[in-house]
Protein backbone atom coordinates (compact mmCIF):
# COMPACT_ATOMS: atom_id res chain seq x y z
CA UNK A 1 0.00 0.00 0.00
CA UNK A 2 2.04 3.48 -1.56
CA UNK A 3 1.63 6.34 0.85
CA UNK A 4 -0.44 9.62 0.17
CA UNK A 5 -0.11 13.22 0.41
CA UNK A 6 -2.94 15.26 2.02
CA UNK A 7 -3.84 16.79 -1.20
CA UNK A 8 -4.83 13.47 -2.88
CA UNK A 9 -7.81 13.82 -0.26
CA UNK A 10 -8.40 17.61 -0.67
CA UNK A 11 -12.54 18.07 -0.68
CA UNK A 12 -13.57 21.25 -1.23
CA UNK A 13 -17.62 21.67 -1.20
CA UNK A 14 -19.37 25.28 -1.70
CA UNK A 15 -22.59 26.30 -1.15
CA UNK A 16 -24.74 29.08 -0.14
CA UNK A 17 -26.73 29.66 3.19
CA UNK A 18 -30.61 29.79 2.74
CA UNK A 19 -33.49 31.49 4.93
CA UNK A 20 -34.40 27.95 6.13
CA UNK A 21 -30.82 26.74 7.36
CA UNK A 22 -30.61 29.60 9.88
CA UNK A 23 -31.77 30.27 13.54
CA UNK A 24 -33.83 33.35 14.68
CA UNK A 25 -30.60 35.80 14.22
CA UNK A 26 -30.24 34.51 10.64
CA UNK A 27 -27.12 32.64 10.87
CA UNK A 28 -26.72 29.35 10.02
CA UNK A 29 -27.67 26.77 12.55
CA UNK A 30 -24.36 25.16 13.73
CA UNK A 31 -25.91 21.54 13.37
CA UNK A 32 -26.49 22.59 9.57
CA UNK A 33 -22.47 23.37 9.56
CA UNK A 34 -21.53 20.04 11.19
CA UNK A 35 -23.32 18.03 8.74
CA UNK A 36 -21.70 19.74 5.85
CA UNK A 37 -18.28 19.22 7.64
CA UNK A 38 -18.81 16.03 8.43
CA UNK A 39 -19.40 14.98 4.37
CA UNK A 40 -16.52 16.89 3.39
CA UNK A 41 -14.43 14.85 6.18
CA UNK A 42 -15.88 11.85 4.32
CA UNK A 43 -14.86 12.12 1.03
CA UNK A 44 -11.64 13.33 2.01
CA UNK A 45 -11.34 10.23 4.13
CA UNK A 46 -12.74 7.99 1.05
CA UNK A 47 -10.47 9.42 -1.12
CA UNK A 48 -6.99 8.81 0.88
CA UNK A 49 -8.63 5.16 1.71
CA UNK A 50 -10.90 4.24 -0.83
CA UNK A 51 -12.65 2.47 1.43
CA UNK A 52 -16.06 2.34 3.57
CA UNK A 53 -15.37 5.35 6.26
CA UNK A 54 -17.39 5.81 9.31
CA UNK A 55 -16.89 9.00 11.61
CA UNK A 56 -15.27 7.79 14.96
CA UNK A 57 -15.39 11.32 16.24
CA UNK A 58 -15.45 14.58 16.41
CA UNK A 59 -12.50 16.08 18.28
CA UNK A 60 -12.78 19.94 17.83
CA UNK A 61 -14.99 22.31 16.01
CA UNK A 62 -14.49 26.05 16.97
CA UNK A 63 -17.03 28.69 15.80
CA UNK A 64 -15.44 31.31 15.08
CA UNK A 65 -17.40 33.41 13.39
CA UNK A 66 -21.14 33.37 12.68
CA UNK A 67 -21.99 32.10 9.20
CA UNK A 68 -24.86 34.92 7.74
CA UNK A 69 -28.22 34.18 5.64
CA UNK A 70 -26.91 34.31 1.91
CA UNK A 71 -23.30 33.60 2.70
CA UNK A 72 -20.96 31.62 0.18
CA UNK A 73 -19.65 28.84 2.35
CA UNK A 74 -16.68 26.79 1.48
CA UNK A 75 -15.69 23.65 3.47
CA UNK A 76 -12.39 22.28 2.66
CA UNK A 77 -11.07 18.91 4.21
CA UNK A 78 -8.21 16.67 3.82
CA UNK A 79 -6.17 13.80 5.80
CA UNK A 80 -3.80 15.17 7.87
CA UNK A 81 -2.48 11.90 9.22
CA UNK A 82 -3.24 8.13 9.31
CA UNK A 83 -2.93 5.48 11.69
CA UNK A 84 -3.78 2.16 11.31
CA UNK A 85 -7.22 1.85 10.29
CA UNK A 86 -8.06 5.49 11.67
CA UNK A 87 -7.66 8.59 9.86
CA UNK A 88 -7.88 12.68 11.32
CA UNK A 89 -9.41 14.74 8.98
CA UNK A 90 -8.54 18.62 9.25
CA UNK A 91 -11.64 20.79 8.48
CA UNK A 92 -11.56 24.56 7.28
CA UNK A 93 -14.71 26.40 6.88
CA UNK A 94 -14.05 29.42 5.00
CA UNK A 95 -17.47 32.37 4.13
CA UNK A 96 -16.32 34.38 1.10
CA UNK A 97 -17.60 38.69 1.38
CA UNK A 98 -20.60 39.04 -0.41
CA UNK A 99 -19.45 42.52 -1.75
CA UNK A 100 -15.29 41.65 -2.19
CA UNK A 101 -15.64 37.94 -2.99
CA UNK A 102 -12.54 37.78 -0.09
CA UNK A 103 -12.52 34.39 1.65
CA UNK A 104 -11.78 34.78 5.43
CA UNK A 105 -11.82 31.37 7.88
CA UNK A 106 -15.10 31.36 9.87
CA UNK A 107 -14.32 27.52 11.60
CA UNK A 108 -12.39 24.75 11.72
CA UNK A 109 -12.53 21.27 12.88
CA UNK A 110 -10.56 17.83 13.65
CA UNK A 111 -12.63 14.56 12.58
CA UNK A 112 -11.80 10.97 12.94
CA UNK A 113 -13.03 8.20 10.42
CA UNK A 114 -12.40 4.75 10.37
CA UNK A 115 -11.76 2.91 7.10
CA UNK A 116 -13.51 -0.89 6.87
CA UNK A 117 -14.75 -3.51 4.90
CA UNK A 118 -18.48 -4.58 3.95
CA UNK A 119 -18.73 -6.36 7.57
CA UNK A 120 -17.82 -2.94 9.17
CA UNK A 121 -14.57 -4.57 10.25
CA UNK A 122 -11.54 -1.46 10.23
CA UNK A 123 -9.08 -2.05 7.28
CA UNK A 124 -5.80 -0.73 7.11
CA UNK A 125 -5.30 2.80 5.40
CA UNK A 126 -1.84 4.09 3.62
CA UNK A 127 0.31 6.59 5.12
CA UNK A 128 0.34 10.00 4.96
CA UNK A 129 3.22 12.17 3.68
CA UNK A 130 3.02 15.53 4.30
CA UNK A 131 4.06 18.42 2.24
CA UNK A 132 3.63 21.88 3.14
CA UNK A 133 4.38 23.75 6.41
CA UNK A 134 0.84 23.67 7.56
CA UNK A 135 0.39 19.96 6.59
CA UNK A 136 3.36 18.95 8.20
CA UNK A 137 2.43 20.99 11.70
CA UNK A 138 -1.01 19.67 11.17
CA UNK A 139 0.20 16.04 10.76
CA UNK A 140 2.83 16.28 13.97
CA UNK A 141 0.32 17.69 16.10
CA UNK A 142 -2.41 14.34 15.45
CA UNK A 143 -0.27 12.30 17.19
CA UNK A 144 -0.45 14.41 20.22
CA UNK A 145 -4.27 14.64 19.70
CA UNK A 146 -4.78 10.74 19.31
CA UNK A 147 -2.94 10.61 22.57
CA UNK A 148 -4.52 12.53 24.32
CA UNK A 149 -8.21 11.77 23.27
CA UNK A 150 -6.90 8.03 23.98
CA UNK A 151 -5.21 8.73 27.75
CA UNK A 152 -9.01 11.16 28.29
CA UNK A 153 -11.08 7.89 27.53
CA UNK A 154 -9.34 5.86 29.44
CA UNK A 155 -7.45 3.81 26.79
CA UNK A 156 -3.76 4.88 27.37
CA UNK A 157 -1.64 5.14 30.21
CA UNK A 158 -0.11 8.63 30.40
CA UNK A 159 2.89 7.79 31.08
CA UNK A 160 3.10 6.27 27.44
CA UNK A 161 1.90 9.21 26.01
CA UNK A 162 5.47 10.32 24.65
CA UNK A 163 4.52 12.63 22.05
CA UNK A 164 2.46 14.62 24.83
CA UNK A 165 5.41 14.73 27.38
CA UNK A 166 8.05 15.70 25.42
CA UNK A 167 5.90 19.08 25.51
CA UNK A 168 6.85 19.71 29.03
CA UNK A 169 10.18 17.96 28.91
């Protein structure tokens, strides 16, 4: 199984915020955003594995900035590192000026998928390479993420966490 860079799984979907996706201040309901992320994560996941993916988790989403009625939304997610059978998927959610067309980041977001088979059973998934600055601090930090979200459910002994405490070392 050949490795991958992070922009073999780029997914970029773009759409625009309607009336009926949006709470009483007329931004878009954050549940609507999650869903949207959560495809994107997907098919970037599908793409680096070409396999089955299911979402393991959701690790971070910070709203930044309210998404308004009539925005252009762009969600853009790739791999930034596999594991085994698990892969973290790096979200960007970016709302491009109505007037200016500029793009500014409104929210961002880590996801975990799985890759499996037909039984649901996880499958390995190749290995990521990354290329550019942000993939590569993206990619060194997911380590320190997985070990962390695995020592906070219970699953790893800190003391093994060695990415994590060579932080404070």
């Amino acid at each position: 199984m050949s490795s991958k860079t992070p922009s073999e799984s780029l997914t970029v979907l773009t759409d625009m915020v309607l009336p009926g996706e949006t709470n009483p201040l007329n931004n878009l309901f954050g549940g609507e955003l999650l869903a949207r992320m959560d495809r994107a994560c997907s098919i970037a996941a599908r793409r680096h594995s070409r396999r089955i993916v299911v979402t393991a988790s959701v690790n971070h989403v910070s709203f930044t900035k309210a998404v308004p009625v009539g925005s252009v939304v762009t969600v853009e997610a790739k791999v930034s590192r596999a594991f085994k059978s698990s892969m973290e998927v790096y979200v960007d959610v970016w709302i491009e000026d109505r007037e200016s067309g500029l793009k500014s980041r409104a929210n961002e977001g880590i996801y975990t998928f799985v890759a499996v088979d037909e039984t649901g059973s996880p499958v390995p998934v190749p290995k990521i390479i990354p290329e550019t600055d942000l993939e590569k601090e993206r990619f060194d930090g997911a380590l320190r993420r997985k070990q962390l979200s695995l020592i906070l459910s219970g699953k790893m002994d800190p003391n093994n966490a060695t990415e994590l405490k060579a932080l404070f070392n």
